[in-house]
C-alpha atoms as a PDB file:
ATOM      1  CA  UNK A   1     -45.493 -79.565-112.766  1.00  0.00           C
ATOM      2  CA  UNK A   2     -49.199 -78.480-112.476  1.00  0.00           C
ATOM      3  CA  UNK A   3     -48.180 -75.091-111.437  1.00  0.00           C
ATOM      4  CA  UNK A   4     -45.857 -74.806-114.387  1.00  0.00           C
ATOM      5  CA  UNK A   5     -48.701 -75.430-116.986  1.00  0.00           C
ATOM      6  CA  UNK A   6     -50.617 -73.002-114.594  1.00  0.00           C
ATOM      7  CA  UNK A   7     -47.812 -70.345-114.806  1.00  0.00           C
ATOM      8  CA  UNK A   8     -47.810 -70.856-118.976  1.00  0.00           C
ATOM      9  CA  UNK A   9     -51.548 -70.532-119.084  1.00  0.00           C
ATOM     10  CA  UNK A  10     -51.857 -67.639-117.547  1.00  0.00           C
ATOM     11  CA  UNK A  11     -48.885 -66.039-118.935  1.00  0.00           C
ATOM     12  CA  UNK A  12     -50.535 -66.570-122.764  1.00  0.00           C
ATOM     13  CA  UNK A  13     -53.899 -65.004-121.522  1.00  0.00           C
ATOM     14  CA  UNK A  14     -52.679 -62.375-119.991  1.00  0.00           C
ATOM     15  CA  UNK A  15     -50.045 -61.227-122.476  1.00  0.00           C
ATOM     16  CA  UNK A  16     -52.488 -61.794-125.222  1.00  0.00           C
ATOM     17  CA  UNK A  17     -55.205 -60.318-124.058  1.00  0.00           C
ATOM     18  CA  UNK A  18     -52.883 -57.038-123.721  1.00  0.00           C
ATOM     19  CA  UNK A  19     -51.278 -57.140-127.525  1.00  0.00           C
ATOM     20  CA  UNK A  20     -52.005 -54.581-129.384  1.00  0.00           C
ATOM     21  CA  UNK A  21     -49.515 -54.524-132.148  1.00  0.00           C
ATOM     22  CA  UNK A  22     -49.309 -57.436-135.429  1.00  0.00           C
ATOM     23  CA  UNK A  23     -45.453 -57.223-134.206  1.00  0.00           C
ATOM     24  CA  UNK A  24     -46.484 -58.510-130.759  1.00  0.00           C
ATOM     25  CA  UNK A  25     -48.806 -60.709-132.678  1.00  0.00           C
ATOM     26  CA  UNK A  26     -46.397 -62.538-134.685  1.00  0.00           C
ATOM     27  CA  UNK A  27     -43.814 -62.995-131.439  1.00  0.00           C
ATOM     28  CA  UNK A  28     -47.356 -64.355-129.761  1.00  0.00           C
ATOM     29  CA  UNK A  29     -47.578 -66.951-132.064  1.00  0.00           C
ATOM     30  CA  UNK A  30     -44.087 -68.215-132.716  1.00  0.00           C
ATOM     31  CA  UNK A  31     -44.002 -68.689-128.453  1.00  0.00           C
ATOM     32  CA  UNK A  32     -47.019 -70.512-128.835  1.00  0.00           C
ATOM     33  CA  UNK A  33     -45.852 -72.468-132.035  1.00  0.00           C
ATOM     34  CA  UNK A  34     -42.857 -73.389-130.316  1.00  0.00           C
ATOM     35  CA  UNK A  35     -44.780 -74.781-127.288  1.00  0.00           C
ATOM     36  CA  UNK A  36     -46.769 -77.487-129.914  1.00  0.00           C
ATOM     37  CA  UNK A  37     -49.702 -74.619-129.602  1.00  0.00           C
ATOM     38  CA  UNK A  38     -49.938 -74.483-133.027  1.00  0.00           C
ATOM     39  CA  UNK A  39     -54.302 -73.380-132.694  1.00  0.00           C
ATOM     40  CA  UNK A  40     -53.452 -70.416-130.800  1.00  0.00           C
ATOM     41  CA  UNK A  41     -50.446 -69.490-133.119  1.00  0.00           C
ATOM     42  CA  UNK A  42     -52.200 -69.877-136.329  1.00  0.00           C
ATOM     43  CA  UNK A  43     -54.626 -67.533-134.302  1.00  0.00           C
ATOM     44  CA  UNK A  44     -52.117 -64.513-133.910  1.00  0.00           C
ATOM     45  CA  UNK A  45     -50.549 -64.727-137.196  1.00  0.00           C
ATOM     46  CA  UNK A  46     -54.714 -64.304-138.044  1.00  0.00           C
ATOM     47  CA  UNK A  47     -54.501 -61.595-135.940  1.00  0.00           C
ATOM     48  CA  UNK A  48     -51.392 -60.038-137.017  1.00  0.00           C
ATOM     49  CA  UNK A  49     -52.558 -60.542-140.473  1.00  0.00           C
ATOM     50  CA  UNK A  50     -56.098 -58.472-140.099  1.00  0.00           C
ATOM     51  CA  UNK A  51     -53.736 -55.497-138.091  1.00  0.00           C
ATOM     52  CA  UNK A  52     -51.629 -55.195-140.677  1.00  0.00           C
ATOM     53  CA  UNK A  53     -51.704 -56.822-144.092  1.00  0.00           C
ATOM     54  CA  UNK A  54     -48.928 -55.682-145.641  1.00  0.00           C
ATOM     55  CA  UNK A  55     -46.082 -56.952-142.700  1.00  0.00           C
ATOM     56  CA  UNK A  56     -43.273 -58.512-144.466  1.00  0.00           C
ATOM     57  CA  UNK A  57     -42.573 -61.144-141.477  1.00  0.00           C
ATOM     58  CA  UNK A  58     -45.974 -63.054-142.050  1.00  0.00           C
ATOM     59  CA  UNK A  59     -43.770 -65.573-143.451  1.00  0.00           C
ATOM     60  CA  UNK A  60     -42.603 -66.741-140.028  1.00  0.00           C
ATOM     61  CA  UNK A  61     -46.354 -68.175-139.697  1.00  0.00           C
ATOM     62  CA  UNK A  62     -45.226 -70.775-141.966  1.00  0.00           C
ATOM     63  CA  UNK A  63     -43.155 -72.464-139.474  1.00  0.00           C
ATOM     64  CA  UNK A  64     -45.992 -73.140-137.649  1.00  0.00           C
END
C-alpha cells in the first residue's frame, strides 16, 4: 500500500510539473479532485485560470 501512495505521489509531481497547457490544467485537477485532493485541484483550476481566462470548461472546478 505504501508503494501505491508512493506511485500516486510521484505521478502528480511529475505530470504537473510538466503541464503546460490550462487544458492539462483542468484534467490535473479533476484527477486530483477525484482523489479527495481537493488543495492541489483548486490549485490547477488557479492555474488553468491565470493561462487562459476565457476557457469555457472552468466550470468543472466547481465540482471540486
Amino acid at each position: 500500500m505504501k508503494k501505491l501512495i508512493i506511485l500516486f505521489v510521484a505521478y502528480f509531481y511529475l505530470t504537473t510539473a510538466y503541464c503546460q497547457t490550462a487544458r492539462e490544467y483542468i484534467d490535473m485537477g479533476l484527477s486530483k479532485c477525484d482523489l479527495g485532493n481537493l488543495r492541489g485541484g483548486i490549485a490547477d483550476f488557479t492555474k488553468a485560470i491565470e493561462l487562459n481566462p476565457n476557457e469555457q470548461e472552468h466550470g468543472y472546478a466547481d465540482s471540486c
